[in-house]
C-alpha atoms as a PDB file:
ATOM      1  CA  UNK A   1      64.757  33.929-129.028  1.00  0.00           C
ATOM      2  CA  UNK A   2      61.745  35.211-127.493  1.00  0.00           C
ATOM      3  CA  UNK A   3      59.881  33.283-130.045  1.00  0.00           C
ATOM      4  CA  UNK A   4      61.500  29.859-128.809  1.00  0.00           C
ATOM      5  CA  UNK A   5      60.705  30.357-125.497  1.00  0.00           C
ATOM      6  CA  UNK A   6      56.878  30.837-125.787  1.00  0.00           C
ATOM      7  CA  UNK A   7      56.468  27.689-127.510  1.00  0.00           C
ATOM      8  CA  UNK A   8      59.081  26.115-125.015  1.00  0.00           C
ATOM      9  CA  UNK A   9      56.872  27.590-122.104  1.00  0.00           C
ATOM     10  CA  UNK A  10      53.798  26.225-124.465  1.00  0.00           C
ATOM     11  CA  UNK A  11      55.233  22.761-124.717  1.00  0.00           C
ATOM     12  CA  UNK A  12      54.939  22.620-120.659  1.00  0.00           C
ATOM     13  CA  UNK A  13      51.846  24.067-120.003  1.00  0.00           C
ATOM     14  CA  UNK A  14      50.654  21.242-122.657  1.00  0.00           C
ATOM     15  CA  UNK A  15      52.514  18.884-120.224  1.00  0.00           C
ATOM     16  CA  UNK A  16      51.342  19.993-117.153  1.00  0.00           C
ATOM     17  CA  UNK A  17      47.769  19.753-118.046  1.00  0.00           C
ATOM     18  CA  UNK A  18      48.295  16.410-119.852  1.00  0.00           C
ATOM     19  CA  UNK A  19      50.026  14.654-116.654  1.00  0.00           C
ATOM     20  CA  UNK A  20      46.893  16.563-114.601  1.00  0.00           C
ATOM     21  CA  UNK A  21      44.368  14.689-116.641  1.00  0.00           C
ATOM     22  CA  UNK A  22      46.152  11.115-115.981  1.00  0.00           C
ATOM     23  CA  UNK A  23      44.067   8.572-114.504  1.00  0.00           C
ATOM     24  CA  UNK A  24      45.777   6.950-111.424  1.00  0.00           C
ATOM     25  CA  UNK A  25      46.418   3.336-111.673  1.00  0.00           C
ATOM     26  CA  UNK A  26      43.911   1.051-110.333  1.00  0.00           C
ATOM     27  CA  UNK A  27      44.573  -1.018-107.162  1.00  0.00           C
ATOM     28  CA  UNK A  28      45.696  -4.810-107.555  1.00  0.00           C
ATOM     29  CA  UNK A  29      43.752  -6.982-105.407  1.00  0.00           C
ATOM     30  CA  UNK A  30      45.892  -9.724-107.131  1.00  0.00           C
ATOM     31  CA  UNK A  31      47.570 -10.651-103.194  1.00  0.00           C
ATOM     32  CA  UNK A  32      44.724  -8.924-101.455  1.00  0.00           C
ATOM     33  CA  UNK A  33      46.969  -5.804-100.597  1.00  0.00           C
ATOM     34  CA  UNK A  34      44.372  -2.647 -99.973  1.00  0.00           C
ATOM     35  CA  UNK A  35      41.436  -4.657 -98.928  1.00  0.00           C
ATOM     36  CA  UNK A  36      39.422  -4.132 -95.644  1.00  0.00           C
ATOM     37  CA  UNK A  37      39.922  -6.776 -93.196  1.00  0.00           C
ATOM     38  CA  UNK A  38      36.587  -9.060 -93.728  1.00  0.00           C
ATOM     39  CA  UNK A  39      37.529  -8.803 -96.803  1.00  0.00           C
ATOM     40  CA  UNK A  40      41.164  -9.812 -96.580  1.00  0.00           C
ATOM     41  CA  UNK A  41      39.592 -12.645 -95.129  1.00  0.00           C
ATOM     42  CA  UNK A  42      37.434 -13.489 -98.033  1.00  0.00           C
ATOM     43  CA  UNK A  43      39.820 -13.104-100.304  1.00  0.00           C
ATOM     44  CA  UNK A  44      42.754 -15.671 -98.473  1.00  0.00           C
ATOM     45  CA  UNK A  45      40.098 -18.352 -98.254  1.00  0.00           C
ATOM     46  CA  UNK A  46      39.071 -18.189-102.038  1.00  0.00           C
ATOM     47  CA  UNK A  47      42.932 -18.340-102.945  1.00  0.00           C
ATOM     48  CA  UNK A  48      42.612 -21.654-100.083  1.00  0.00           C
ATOM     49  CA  UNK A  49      39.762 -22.946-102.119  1.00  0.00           C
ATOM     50  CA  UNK A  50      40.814 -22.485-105.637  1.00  0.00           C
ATOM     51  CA  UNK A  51      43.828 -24.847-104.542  1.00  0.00           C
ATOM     52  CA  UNK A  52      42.137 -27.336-102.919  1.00  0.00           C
ATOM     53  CA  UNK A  53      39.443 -27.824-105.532  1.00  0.00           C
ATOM     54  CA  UNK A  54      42.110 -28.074-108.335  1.00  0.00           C
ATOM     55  CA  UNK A  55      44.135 -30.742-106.150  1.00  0.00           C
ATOM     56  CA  UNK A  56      41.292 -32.380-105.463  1.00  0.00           C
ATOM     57  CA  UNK A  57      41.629 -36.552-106.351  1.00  0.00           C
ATOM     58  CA  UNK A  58      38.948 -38.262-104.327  1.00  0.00           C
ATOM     59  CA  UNK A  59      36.233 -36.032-102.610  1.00  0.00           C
ATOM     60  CA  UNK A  60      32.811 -36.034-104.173  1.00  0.00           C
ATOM     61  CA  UNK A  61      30.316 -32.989-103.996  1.00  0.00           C
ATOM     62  CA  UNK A  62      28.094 -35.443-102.598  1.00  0.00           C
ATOM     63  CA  UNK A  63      30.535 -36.332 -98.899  1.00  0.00           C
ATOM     64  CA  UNK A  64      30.050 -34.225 -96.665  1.00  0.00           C
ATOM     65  CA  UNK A  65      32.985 -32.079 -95.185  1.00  0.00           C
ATOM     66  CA  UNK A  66      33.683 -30.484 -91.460  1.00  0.00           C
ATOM     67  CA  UNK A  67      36.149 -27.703 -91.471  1.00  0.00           C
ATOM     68  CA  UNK A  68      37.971 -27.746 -88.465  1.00  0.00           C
ATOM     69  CA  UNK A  69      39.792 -24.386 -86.851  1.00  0.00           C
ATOM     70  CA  UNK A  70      43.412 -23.743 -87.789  1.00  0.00           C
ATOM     71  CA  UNK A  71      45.972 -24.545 -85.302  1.00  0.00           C
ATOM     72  CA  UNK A  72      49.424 -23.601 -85.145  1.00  0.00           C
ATOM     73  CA  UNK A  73      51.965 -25.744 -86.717  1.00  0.00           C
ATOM     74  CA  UNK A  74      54.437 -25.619 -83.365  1.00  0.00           C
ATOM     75  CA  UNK A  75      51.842 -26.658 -81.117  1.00  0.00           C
ATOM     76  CA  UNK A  76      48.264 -28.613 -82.862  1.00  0.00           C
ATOM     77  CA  UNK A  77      46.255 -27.549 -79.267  1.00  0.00           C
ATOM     78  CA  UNK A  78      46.744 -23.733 -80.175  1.00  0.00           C
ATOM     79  CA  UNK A  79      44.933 -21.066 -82.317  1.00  0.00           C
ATOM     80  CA  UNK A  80      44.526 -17.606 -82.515  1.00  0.00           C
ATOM     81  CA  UNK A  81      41.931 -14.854 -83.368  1.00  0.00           C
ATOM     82  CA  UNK A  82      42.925 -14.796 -87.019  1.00  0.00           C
ATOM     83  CA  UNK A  83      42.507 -18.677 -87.246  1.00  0.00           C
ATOM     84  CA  UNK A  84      38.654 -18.568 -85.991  1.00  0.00           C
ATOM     85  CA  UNK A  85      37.861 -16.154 -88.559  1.00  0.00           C
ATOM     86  CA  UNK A  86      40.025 -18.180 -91.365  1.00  0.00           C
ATOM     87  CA  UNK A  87      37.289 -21.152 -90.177  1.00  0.00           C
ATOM     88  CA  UNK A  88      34.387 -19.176 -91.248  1.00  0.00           C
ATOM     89  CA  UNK A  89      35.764 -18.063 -94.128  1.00  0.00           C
ATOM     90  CA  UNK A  90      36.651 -21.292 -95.739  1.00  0.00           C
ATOM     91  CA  UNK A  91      33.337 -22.811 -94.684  1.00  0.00           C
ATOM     92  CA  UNK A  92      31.711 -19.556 -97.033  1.00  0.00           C
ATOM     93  CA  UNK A  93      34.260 -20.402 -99.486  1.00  0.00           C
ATOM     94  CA  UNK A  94      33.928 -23.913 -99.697  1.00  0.00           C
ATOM     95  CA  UNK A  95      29.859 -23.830 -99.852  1.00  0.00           C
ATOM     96  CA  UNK A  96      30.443 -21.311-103.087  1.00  0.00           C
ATOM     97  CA  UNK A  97      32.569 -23.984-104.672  1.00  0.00           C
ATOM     98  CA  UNK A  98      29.611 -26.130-104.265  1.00  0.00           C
ATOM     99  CA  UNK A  99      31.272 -28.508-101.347  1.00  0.00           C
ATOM    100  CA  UNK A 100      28.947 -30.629 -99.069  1.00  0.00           C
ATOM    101  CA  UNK A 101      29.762 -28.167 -96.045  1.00  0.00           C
ATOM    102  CA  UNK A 102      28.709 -29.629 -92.350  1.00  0.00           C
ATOM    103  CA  UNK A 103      28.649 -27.016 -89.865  1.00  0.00           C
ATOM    104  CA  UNK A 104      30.014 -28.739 -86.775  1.00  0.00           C
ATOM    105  CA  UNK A 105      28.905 -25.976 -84.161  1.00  0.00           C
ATOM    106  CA  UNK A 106      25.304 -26.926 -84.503  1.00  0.00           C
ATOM    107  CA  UNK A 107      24.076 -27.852 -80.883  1.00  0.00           C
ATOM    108  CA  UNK A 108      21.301 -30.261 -80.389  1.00  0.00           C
ATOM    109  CA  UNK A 109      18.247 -28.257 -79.706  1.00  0.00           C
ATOM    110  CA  UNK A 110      17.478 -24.221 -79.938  1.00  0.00           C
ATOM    111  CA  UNK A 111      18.407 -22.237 -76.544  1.00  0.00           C
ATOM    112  CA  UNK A 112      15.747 -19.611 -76.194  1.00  0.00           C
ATOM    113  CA  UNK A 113      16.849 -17.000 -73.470  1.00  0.00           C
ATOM    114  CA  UNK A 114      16.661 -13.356 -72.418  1.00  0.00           C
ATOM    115  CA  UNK A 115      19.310 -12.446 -74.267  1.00  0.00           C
ATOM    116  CA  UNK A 116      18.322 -14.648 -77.383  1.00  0.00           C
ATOM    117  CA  UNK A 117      17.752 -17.412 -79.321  1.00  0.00           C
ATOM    118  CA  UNK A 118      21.108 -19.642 -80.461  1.00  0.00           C
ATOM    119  CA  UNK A 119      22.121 -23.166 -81.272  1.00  0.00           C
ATOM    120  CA  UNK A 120      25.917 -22.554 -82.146  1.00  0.00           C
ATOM    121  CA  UNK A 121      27.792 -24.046 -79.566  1.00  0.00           C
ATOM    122  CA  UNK A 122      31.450 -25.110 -78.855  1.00  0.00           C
ATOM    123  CA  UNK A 123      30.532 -27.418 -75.965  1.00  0.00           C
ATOM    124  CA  UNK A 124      31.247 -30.917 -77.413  1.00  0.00           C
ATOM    125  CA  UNK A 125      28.264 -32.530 -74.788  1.00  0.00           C
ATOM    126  CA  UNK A 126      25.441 -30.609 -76.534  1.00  0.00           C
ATOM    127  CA  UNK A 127      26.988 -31.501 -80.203  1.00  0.00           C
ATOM    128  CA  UNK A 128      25.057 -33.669 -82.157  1.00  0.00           C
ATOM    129  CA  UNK A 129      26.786 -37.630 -82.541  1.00  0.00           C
ATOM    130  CA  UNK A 130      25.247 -38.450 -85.718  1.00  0.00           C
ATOM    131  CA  UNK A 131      27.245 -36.464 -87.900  1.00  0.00           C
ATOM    132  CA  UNK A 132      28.071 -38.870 -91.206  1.00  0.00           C
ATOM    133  CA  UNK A 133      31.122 -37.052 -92.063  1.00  0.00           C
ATOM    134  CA  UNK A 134      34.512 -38.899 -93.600  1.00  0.00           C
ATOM    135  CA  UNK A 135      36.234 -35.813 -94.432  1.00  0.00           C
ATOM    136  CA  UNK A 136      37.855 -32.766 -92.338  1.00  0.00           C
ATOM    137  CA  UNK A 137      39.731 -29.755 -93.583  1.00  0.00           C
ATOM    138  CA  UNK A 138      42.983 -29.391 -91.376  1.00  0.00           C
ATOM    139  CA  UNK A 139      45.100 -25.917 -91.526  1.00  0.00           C
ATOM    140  CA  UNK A 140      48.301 -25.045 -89.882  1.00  0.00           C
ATOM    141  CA  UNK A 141      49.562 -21.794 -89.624  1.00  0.00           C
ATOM    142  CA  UNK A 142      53.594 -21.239 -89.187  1.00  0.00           C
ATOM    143  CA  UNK A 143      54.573 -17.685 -88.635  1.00  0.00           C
ATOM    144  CA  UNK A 144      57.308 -16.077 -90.014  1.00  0.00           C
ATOM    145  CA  UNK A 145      59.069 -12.503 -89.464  1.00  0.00           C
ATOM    146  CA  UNK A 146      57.246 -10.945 -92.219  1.00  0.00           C
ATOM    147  CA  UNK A 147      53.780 -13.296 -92.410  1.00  0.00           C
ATOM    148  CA  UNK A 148      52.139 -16.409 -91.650  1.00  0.00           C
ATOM    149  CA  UNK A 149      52.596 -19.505 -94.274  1.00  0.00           C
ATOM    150  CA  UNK A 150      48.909 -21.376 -94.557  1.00  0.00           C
ATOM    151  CA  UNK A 151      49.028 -25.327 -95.070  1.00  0.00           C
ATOM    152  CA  UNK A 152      45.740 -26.441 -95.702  1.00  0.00           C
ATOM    153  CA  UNK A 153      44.551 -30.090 -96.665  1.00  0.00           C
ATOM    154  CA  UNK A 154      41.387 -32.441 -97.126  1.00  0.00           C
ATOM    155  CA  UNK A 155      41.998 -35.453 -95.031  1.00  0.00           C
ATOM    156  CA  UNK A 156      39.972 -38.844 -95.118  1.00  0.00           C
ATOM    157  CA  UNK A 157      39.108 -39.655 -91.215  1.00  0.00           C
ATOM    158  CA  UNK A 158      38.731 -43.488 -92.123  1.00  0.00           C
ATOM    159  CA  UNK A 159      42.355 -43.847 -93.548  1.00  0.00           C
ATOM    160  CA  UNK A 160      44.105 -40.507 -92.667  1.00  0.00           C
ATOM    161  CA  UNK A 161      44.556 -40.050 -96.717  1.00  0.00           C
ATOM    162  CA  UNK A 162      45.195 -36.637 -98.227  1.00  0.00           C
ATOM    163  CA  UNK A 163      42.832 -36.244-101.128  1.00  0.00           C
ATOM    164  CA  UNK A 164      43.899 -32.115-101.595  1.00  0.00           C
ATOM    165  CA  UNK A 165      46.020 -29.632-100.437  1.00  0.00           C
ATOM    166  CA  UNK A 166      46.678 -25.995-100.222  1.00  0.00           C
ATOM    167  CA  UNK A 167      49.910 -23.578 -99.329  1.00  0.00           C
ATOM    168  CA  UNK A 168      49.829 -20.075 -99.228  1.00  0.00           C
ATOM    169  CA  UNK A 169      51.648 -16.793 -97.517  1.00  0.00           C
ATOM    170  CA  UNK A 170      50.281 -14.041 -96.364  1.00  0.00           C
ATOM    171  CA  UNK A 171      52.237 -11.269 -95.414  1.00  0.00           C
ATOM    172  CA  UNK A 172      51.783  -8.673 -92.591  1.00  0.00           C
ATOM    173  CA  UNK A 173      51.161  -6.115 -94.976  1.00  0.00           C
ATOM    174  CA  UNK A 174      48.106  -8.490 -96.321  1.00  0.00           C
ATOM    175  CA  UNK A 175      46.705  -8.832 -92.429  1.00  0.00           C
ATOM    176  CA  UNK A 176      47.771  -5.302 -90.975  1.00  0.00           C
ATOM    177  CA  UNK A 177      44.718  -5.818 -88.799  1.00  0.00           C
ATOM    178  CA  UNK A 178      45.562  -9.033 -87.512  1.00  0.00           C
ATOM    179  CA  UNK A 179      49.386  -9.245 -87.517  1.00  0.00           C
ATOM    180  CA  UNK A 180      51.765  -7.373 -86.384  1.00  0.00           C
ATOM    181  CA  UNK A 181      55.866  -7.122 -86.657  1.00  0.00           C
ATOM    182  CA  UNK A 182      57.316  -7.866 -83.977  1.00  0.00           C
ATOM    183  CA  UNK A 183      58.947  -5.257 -81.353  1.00  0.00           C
ATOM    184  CA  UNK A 184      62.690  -4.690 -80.980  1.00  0.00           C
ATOM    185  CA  UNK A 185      62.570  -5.963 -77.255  1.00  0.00           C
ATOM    186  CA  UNK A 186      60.636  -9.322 -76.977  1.00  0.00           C
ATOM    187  CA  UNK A 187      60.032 -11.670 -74.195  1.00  0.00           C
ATOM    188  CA  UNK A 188      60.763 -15.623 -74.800  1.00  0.00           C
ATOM    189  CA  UNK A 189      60.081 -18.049 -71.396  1.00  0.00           C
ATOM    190  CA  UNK A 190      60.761 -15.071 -69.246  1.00  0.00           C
ATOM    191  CA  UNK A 191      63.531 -13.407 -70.498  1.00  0.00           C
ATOM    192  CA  UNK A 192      63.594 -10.396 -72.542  1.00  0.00           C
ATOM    193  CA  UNK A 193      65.680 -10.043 -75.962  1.00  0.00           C
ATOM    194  CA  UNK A 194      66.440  -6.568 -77.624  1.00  0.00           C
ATOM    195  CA  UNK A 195      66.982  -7.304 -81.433  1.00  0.00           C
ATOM    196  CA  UNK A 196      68.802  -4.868 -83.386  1.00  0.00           C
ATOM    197  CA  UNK A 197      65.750  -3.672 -84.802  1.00  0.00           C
ATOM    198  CA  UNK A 198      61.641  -3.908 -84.829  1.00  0.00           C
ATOM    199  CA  UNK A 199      60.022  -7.279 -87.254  1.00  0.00           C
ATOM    200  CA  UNK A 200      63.489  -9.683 -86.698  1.00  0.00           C
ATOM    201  CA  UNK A 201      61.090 -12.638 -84.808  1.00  0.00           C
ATOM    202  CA  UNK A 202      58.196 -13.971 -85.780  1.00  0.00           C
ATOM    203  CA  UNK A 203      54.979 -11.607 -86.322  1.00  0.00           C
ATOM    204  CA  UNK A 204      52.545 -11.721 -83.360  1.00  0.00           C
ATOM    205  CA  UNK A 205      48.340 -11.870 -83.733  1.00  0.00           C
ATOM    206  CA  UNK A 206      46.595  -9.090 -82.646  1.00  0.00           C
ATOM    207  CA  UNK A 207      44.204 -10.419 -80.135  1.00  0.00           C
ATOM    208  CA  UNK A 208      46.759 -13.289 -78.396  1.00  0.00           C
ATOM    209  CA  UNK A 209      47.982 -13.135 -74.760  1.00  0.00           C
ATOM    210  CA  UNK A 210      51.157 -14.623 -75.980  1.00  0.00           C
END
């Protein structure tokens, strides 16, 4: 008896040191999960990119391309914090791809001043006019209780003609920095709605006065 039980208590200590030697399992960056947030950002407009090359029919490397900020797909005049980094991205991402990227921020002349020298601007009088450009990349964003869904697409400006397009979803989880669930009381055109509990409407960017 005594003799079964040392090689039973044997057996675990074997065990023990065996499951204390086990490598943890390496984080999936397959959706993006676990990455930090200019990262996360990186990493949704390569998954963008990969899309839109592959569905690409018409667009040489040669056109030029202006990639316009995301707007929301309820209301094409509004956009959000999350959006005006998504712009940047895909204009990084698109360039690696080897796309003729135009940056459309470029003003007309170099502002030197006290507190430094710039040229981006987002005042459409000191824009330059001679832009050739023929195609624009369009997003809309549509959020959802648990994410945002992405539509993304090339569009010729000549003949409003879809030569590629791109869906994706990221969850909350995926943009904990930028989105978050929504809380059990809400407020919708005044009036203030208690859900039965937190994350039942649509998730809310961090960063919005809405």
């Amino acid at each position: 008896m005594l003799k079964r039980a040392l090689i039973y208590m044997a057996i675990l200590v074997l065990a023990g040191c065996a499951s204390g030697t086990k490598e943890p399992p390496k984080p999936s960056f397959v959706d993006g999960n676990g990455l930090p947030p200019t990262a996360v950002i990186n990493h949704i407009s390569q998954r963008i990119t990969t899309e839109l090359t592959q569905q690409n029919d018409a667009l040489r490397p040669d056109q030029p391309l202006v990639v316009l900020t995301p707007v929301l797909v309820g209301d094409l005049n509004s956009t959000n914090a999350f959006a005006l980094q998504l712009q940047q991205g895909l204009m990084a991402s698109l360039h690696s791809f080897q796309f003729n990227v135009v940056d459309l921020n470029l003003g007309d002349g170099i502002r030197v001043t006290e507190e430094g020298d710039f040229i981006l601007t987002r005042e459409w009088q000191k824009l330059s006019t001679n832009l050739p450009v023929d195609h624009l990349v369009v997003s809309t964003m549509s959020p959802a209780t648990n994410g945002m869904a992405i539509n993304t697409r090339i569009v010729t400006i000549s003949n409003n003609r879809v030569v590629s397009t791109s869906q994706t979803f990221i969850t909350q989880k995926e943009l904990g920095n930028y989105l978050q669930r929504s809380e059990q009381v809400v407020s919708h055109d005044g009036i203030l709605y208690r859900q039965s509990a937190p994350g039942m409407n649509e998730v809310r960017v961090l960063g919005d006065n809405k």
